[in-house]
C-alpha atoms as a PDB file:
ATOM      1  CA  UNK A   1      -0.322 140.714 -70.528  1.00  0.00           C
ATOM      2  CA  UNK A   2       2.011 141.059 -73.137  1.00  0.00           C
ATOM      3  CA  UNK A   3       1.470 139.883 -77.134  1.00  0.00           C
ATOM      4  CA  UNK A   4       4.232 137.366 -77.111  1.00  0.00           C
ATOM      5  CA  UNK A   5       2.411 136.164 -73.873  1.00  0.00           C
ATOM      6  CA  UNK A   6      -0.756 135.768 -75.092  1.00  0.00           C
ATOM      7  CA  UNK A   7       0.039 134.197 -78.116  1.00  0.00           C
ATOM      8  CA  UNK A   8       1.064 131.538 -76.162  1.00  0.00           C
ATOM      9  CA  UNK A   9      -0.573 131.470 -71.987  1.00  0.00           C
ATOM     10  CA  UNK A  10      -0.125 129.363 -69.757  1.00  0.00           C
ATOM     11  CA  UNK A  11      -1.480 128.589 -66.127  1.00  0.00           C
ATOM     12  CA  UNK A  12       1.293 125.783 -65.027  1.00  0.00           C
ATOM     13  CA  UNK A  13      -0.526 122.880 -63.584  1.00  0.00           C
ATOM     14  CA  UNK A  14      -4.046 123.025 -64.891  1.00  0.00           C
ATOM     15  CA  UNK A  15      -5.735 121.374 -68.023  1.00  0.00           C
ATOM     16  CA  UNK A  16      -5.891 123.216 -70.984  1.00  0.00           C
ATOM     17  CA  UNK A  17      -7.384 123.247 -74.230  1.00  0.00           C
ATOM     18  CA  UNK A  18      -6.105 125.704 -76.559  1.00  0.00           C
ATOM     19  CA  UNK A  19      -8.182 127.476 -79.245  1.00  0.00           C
ATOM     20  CA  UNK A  20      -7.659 129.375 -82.305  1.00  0.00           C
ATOM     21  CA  UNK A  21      -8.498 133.061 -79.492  1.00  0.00           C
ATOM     22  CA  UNK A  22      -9.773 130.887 -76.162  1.00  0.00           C
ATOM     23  CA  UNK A  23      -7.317 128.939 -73.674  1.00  0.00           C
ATOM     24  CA  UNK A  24      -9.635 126.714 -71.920  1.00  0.00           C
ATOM     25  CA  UNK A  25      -8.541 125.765 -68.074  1.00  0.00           C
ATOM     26  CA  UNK A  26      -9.879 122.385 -66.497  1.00  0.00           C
ATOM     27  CA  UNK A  27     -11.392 123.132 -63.066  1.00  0.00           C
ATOM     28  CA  UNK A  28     -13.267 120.257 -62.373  1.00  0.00           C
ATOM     29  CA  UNK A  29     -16.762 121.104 -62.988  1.00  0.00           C
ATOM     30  CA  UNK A  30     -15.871 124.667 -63.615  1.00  0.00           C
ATOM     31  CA  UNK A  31     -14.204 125.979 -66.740  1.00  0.00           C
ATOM     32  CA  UNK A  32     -11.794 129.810 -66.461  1.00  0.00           C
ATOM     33  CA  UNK A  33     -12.096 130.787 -69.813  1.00  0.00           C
ATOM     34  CA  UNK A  34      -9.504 133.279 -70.810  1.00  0.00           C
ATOM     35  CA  UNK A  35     -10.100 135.167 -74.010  1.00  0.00           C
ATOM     36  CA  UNK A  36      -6.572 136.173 -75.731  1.00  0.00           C
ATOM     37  CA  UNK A  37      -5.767 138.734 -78.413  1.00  0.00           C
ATOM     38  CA  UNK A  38      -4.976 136.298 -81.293  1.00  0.00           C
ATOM     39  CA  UNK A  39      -7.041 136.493 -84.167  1.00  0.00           C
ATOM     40  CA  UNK A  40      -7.509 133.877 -87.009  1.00  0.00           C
ATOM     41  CA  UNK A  41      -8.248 134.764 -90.641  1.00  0.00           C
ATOM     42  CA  UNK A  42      -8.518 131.880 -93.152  1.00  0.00           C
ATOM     43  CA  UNK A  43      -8.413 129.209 -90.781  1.00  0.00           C
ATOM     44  CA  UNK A  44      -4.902 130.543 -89.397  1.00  0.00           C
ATOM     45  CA  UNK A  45      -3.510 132.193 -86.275  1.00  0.00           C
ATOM     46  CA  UNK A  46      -2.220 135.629 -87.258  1.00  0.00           C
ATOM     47  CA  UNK A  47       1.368 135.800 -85.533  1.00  0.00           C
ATOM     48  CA  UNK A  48       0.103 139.444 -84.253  1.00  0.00           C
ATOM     49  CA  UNK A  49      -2.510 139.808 -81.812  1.00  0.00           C
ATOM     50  CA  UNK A  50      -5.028 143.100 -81.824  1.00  0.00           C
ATOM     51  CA  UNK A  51      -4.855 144.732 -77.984  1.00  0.00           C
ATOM     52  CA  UNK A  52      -7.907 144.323 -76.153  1.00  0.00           C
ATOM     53  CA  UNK A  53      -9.591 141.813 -78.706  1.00  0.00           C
ATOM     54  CA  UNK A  54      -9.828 139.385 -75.972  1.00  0.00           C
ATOM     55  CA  UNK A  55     -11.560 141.590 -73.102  1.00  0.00           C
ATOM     56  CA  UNK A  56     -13.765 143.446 -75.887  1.00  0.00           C
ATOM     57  CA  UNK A  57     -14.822 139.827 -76.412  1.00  0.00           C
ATOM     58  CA  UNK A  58     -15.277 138.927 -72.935  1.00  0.00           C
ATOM     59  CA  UNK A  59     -16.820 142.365 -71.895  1.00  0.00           C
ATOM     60  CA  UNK A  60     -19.754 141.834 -74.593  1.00  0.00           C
ATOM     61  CA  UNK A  61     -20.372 138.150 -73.713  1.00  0.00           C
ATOM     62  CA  UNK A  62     -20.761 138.943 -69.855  1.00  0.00           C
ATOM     63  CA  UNK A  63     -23.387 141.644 -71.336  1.00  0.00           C
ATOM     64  CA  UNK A  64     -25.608 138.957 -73.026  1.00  0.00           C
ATOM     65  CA  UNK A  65     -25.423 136.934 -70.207  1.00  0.00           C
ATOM     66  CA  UNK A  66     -26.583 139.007 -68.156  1.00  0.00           C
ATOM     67  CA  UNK A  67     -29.278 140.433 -70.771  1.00  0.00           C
ATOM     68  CA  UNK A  68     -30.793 136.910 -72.556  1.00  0.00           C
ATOM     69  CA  UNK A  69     -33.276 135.744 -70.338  1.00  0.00           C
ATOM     70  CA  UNK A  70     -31.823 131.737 -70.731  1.00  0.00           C
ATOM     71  CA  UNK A  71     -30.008 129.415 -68.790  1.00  0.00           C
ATOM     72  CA  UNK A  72     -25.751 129.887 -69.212  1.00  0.00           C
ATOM     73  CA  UNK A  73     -22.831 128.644 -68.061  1.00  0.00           C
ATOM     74  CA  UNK A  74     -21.722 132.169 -66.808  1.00  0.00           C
ATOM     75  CA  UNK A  75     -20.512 132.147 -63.226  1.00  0.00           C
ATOM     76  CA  UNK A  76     -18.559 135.145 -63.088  1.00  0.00           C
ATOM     77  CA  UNK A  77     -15.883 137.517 -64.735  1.00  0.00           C
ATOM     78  CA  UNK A  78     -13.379 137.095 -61.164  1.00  0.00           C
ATOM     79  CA  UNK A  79     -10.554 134.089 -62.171  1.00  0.00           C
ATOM     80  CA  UNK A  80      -9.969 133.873 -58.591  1.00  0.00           C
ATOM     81  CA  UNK A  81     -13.055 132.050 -58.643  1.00  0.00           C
ATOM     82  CA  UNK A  82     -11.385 129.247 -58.931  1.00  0.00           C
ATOM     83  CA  UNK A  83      -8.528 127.257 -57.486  1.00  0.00           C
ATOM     84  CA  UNK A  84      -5.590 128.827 -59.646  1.00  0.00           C
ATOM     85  CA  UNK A  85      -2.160 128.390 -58.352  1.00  0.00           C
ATOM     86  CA  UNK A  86      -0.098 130.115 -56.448  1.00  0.00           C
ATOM     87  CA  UNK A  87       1.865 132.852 -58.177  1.00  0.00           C
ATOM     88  CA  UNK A  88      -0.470 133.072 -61.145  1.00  0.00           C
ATOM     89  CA  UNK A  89      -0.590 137.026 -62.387  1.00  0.00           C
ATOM     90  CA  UNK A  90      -4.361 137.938 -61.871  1.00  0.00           C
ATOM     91  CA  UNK A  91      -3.847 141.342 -63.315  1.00  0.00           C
ATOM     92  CA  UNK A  92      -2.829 139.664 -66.669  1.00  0.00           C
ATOM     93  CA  UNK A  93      -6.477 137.887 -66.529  1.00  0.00           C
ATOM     94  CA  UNK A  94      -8.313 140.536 -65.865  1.00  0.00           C
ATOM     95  CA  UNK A  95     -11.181 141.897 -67.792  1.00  0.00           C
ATOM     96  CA  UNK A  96     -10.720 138.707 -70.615  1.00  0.00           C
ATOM     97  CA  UNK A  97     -11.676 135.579 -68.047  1.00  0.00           C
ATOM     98  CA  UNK A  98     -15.119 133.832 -67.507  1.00  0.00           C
ATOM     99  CA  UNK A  99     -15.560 131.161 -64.956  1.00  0.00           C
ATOM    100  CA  UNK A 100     -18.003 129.290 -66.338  1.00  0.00           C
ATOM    101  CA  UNK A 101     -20.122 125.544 -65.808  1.00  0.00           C
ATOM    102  CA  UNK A 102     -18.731 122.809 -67.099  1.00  0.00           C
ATOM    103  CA  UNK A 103     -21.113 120.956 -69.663  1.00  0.00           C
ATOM    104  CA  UNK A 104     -21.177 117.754 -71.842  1.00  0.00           C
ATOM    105  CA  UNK A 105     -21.085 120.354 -75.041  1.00  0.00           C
ATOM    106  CA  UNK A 106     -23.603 118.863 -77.817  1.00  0.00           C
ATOM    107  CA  UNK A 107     -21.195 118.947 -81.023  1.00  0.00           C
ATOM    108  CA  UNK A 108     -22.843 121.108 -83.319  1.00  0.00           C
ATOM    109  CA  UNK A 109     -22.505 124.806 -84.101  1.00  0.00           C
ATOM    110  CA  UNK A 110     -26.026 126.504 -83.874  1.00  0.00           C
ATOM    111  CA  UNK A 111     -26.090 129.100 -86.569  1.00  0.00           C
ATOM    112  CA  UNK A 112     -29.098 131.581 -87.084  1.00  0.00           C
ATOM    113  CA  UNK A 113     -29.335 133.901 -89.887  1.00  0.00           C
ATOM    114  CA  UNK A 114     -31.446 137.441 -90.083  1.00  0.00           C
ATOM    115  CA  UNK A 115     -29.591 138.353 -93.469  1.00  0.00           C
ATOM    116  CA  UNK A 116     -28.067 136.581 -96.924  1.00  0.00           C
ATOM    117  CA  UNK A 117     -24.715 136.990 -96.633  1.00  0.00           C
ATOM    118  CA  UNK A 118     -21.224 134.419 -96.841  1.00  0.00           C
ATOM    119  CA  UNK A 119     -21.836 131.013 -97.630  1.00  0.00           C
ATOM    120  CA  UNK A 120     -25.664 131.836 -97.306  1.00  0.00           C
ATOM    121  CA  UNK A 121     -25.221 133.757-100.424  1.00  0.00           C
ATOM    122  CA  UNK A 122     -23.412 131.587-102.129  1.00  0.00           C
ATOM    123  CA  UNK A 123     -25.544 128.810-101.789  1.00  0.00           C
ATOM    124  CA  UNK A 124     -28.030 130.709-102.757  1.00  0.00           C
ATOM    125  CA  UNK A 125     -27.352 131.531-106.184  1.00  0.00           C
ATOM    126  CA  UNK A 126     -26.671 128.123-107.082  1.00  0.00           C
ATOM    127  CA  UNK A 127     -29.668 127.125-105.866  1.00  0.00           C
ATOM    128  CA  UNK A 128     -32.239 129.691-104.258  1.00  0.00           C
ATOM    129  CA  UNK A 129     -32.047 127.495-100.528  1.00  0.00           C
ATOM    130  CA  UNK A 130     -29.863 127.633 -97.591  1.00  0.00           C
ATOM    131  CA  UNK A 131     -28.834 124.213 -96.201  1.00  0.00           C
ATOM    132  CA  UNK A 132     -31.828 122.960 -97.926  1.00  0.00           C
ATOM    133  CA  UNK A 133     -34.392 125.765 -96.344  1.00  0.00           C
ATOM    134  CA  UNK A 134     -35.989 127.149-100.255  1.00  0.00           C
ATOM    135  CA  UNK A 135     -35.995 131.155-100.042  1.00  0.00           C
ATOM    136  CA  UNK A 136     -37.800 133.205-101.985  1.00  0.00           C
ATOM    137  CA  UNK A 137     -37.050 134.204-105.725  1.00  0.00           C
ATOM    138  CA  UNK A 138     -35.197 137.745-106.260  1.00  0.00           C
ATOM    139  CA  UNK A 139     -32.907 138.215-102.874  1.00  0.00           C
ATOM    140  CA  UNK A 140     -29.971 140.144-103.023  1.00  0.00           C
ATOM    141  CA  UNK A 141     -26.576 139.662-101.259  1.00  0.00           C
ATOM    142  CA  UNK A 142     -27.416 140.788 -97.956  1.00  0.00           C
ATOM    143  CA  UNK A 143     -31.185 140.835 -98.814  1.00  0.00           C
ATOM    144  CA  UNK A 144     -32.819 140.744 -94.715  1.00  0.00           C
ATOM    145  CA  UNK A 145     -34.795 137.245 -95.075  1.00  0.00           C
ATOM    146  CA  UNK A 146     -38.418 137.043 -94.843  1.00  0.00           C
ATOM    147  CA  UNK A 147     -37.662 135.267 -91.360  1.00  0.00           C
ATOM    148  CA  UNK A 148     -34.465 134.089 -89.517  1.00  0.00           C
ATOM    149  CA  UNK A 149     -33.377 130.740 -90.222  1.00  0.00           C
ATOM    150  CA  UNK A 150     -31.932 128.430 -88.634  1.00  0.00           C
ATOM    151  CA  UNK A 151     -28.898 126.399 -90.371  1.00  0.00           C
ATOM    152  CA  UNK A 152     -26.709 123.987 -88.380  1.00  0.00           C
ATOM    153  CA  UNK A 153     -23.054 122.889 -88.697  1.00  0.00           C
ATOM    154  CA  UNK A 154     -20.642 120.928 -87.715  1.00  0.00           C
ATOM    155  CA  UNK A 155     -18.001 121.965 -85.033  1.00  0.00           C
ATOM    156  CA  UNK A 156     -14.657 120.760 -87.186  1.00  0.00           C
ATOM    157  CA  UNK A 157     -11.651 120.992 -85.138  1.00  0.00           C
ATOM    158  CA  UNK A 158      -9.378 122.462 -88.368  1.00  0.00           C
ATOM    159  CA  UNK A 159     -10.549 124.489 -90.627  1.00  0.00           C
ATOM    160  CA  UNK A 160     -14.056 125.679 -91.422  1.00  0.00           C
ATOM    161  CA  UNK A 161     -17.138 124.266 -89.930  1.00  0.00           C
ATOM    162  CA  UNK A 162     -19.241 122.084 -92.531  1.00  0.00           C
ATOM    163  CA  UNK A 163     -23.504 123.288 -93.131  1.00  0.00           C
ATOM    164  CA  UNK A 164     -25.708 120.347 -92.657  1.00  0.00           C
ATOM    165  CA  UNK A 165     -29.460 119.978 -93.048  1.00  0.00           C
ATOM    166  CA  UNK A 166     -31.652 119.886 -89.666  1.00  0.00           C
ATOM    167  CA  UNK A 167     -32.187 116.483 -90.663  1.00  0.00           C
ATOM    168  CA  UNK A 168     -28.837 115.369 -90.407  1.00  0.00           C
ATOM    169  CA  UNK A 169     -28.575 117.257 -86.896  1.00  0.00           C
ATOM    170  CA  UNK A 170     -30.914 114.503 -85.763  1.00  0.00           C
ATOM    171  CA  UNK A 171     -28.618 111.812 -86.206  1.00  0.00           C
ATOM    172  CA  UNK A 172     -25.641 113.974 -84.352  1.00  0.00           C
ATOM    173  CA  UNK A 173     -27.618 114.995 -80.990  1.00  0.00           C
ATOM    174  CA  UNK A 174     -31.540 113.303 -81.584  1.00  0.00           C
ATOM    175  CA  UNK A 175     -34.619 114.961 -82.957  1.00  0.00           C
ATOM    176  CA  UNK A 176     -36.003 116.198 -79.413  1.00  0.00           C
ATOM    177  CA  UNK A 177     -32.470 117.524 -78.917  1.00  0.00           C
ATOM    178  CA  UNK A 178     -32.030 119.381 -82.532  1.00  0.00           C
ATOM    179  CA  UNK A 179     -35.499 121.026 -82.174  1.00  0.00           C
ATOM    180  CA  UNK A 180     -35.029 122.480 -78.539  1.00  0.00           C
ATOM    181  CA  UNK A 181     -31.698 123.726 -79.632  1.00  0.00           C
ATOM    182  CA  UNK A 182     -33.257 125.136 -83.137  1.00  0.00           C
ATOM    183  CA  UNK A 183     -36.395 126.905 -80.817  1.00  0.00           C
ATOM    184  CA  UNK A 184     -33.506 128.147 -78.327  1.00  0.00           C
ATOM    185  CA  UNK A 185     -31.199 129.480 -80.796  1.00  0.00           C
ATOM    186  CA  UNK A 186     -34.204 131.486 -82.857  1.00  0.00           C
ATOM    187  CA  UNK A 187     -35.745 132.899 -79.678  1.00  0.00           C
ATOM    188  CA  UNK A 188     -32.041 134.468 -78.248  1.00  0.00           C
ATOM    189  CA  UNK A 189     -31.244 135.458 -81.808  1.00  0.00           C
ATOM    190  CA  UNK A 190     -34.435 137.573 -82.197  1.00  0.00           C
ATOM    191  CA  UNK A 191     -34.055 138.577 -78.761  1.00  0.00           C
ATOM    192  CA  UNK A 192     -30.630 140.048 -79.508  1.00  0.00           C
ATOM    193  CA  UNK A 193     -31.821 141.613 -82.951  1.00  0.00           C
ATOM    194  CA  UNK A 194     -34.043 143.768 -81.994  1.00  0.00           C
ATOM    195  CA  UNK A 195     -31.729 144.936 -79.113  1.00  0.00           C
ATOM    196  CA  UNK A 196     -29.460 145.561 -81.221  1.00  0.00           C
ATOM    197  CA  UNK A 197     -30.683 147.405 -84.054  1.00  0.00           C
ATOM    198  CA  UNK A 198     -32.072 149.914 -80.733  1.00  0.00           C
ATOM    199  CA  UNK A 199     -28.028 150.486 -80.584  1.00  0.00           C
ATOM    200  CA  UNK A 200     -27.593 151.296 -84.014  1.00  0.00           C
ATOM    201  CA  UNK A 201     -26.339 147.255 -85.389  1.00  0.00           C
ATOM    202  CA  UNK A 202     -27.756 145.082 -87.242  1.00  0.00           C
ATOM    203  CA  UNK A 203     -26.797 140.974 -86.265  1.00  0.00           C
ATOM    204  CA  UNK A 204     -26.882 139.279 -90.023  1.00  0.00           C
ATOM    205  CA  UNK A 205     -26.042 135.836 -88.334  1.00  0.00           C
ATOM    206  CA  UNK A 206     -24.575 134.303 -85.193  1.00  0.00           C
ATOM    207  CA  UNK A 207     -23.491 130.819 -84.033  1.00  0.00           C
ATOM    208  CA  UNK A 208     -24.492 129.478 -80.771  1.00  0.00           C
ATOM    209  CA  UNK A 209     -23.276 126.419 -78.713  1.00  0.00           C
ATOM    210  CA  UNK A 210     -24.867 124.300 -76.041  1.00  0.00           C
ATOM    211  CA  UNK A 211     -24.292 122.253 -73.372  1.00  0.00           C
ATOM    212  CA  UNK A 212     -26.054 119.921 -70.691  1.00  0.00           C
ATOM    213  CA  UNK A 213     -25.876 119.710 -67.020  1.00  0.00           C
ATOM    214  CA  UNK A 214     -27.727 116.811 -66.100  1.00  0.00           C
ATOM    215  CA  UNK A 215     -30.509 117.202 -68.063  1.00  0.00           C
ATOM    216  CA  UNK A 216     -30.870 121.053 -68.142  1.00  0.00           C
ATOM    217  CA  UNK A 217     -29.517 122.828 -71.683  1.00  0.00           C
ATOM    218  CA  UNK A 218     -28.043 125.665 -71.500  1.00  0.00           C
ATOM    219  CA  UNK A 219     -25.757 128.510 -73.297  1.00  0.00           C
ATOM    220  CA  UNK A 220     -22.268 128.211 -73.184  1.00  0.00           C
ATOM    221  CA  UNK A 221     -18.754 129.689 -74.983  1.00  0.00           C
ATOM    222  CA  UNK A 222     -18.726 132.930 -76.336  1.00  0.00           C
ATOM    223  CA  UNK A 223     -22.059 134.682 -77.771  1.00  0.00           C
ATOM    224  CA  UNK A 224     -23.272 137.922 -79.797  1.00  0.00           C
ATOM    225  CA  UNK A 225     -19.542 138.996 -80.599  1.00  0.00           C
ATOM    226  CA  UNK A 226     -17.796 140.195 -83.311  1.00  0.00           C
ATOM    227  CA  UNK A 227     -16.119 136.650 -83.359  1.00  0.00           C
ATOM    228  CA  UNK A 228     -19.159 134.903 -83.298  1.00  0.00           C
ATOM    229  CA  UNK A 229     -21.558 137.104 -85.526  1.00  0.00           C
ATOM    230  CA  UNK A 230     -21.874 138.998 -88.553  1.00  0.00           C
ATOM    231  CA  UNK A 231     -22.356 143.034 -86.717  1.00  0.00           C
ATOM    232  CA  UNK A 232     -23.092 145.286 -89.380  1.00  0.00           C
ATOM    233  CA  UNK A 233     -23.499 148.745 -88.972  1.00  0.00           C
ATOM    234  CA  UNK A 234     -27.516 150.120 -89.433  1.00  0.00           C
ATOM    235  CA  UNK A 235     -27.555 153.296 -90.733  1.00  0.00           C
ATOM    236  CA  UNK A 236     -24.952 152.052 -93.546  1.00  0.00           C
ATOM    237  CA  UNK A 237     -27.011 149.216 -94.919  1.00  0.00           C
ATOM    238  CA  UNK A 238     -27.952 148.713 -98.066  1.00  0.00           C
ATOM    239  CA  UNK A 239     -29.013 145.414 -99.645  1.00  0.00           C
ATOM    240  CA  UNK A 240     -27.238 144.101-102.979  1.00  0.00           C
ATOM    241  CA  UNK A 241     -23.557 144.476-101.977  1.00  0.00           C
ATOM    242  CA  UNK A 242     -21.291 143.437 -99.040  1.00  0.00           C
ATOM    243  CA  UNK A 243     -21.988 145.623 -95.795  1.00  0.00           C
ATOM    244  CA  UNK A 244     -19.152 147.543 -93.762  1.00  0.00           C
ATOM    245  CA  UNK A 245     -18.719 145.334 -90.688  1.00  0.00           C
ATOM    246  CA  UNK A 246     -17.406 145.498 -86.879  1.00  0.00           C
ATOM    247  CA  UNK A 247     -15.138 142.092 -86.993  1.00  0.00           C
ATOM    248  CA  UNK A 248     -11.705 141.719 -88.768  1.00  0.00           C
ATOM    249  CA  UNK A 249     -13.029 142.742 -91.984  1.00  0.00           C
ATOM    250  CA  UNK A 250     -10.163 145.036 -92.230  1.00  0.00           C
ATOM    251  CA  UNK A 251      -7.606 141.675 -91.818  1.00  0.00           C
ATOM    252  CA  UNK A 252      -9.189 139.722 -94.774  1.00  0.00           C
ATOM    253  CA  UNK A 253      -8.523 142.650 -96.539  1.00  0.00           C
ATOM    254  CA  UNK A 254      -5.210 143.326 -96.013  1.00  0.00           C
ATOM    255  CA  UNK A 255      -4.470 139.844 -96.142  1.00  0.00           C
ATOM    256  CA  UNK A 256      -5.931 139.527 -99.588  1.00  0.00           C
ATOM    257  CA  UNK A 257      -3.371 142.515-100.906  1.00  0.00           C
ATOM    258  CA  UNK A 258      -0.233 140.489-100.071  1.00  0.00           C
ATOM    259  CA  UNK A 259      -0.286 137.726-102.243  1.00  0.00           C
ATOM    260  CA  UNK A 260      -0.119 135.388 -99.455  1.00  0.00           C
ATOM    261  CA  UNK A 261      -1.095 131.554-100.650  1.00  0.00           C
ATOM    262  CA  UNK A 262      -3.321 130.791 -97.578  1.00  0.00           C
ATOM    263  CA  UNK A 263      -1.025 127.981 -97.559  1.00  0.00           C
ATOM    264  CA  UNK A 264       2.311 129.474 -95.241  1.00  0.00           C
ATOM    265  CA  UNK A 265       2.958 130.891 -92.779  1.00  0.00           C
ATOM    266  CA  UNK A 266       0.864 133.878 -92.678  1.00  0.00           C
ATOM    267  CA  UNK A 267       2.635 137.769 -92.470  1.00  0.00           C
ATOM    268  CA  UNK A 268       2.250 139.640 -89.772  1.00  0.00           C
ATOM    269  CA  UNK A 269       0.273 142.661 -89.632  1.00  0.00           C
ATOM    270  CA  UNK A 270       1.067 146.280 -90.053  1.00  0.00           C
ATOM    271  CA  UNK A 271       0.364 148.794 -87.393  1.00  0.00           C
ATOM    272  CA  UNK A 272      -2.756 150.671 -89.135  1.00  0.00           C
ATOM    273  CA  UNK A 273      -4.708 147.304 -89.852  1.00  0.00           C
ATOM    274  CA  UNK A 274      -4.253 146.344 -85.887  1.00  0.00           C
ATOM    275  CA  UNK A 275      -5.315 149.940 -85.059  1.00  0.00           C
ATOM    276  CA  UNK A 276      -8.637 149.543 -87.436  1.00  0.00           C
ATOM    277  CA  UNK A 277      -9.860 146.279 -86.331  1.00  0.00           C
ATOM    278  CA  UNK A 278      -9.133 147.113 -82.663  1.00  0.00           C
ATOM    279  CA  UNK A 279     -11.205 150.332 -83.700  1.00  0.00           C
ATOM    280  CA  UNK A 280     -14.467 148.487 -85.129  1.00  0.00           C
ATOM    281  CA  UNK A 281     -14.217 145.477 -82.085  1.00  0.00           C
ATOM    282  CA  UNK A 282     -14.236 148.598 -79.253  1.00  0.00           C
ATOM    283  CA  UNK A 283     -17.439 150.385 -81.546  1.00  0.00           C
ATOM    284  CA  UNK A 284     -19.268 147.745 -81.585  1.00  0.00           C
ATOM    285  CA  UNK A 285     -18.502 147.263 -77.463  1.00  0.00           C
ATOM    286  CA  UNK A 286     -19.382 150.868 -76.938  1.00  0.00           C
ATOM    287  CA  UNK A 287     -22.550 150.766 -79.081  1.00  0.00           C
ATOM    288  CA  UNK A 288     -24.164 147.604 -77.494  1.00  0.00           C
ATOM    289  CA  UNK A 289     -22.934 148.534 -74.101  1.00  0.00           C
ATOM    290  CA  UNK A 290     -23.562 152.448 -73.985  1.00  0.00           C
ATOM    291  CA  UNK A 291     -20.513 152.654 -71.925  1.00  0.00           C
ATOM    292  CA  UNK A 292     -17.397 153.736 -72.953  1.00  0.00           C
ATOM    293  CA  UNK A 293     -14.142 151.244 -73.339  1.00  0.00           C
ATOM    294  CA  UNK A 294     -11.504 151.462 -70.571  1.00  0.00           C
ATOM    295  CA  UNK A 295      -9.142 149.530 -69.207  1.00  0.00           C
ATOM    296  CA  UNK A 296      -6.070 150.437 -67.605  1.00  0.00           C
END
């Protein structure tokens, strides 16, 4: 599928709810979730896309499906699965679609964190707590905490999500609700840690998202990706500065040089910062995987 394309797919006919990467198609109680190569930096679209963002993103969630012993949404990788219509271009899907369940999604973004690092660290020096969890005295920016935490937020539909306390999750989802999702969320997270940093990355934080089915919870959207989570490389760490990273790092930077306002229209992207963060989403593919990254 071409750039212009994906900046803008389409499957005539079908429901869709468009994301900042995701186009999400309306099945019924199925979801195809197709995964393009837009990428956002400062709460905009970029109008240029990095190739193979979107199956690198897909490629790695179908791997912690499969992996995380929990209950997902993940029905398969095939978007024949479901009833597309005729003429749709199946090649153009392939390798960044997920048919998935369909869930009543509980409206709250899940977020676990190994490390100090973004707002964490902010927050942090103005007052030695993370969404109201007290740390200890003396941690550095990108200090690995004494535990993982676990520190909600909203799901905004523009711009960035809002940190709440726990507490307030109760009022969004209910208490029994908030501390499943708070147990779930810490399990996978160490879970994926440890796998991780056996491949050479360290996770400093993720976001999760749930859904129900009935009354089963379960996993859902994207998870463990460069999108989703802070990847940072292991045998460059060092606490007390920012850490190299395998997202679009190299985008914020660039985008920082221009003198853009954050404001406009954003510019689009020379050819060696697409090349670089297309470089650091396949590493981090490759690493976790152990396979190598092809597609035709």
């Amino acid at each position: 599928m071409s750039q212009a394309a994906l900046l803008q797919s389409s499957i005539p006919g079908v429901s869709v709810r468009r994301g900042k990467v995701r186009d999400v198609y309306d099945f019924g109680d199925r979801l195809l979730i197709v995964a393009s190569d837009r990428i956002s930096a400062f709460d905009w679209v970029l109008p240029t896309g990095i190739s193979d963002k979107g199956r690198v993103l897909t490629q790695l969630s179908h791997l912690w499906f499969e992996r995380l012993e929990t209950a997902n949404h993940f029905l398969s990788t095939d978007a024949a699965d479901v009833p597309l219509p005729v003429g749709v271009d199946l090649a153009a899907l392939a390798g960044r679609s997920m048919v998935v369940r369909k869930t009543e999604v509980f409206p709250v973004e899940c977020v676990v964190r190994g490390y100090l690092s973004g707002s964490g660290w902010k927050e942090y020096k103005q007052s030695q707590s993370v969404c109201g969890i007290k740390l200890p005295a003396g941690l550095q920016e990108s200090s690995r905490l004494p535990e993982p935490i676990f520190t909600p937020a909203t799901k905004e539909e523009s711009g960035h999500d809002i940190n709440i306390p726990f507490e307030r999750m109760f009022a969004i989802v209910g208490e029994a609700a908030a501390a499943e999702l708070r147990r779930r969320s810490l399990e996978i997270y160490q879970s994926a840690a440890e796998f991780a940093r056996e491949k050479g990355i360290l996770i400093a934080d993720t976001k999760f998202e749930f859904g129900k089915v009935g009354d089963e919870i379960i996993l859902i959207d994207e998870v463990l990706t460069p999108d989703s989570s802070r990847f940072w490389p292991a045998d460059q760490y060092a606490p007390g500065r920012g850490q190299p990273s395998f997202d679009k790092q190299f985008v914020r930077d660039w985008l920082e040089t221009t003198g853009w306002d954050k404001n406009s229209s954003p510019p689009a992207l020379p050819d060696d910062v697409v090349c670089k963060t297309r470089a650091k989403y396949i590493e981090a593919y490759e690493r976790l995987s152990g396979r190598a990254f092809e597609w035709p």
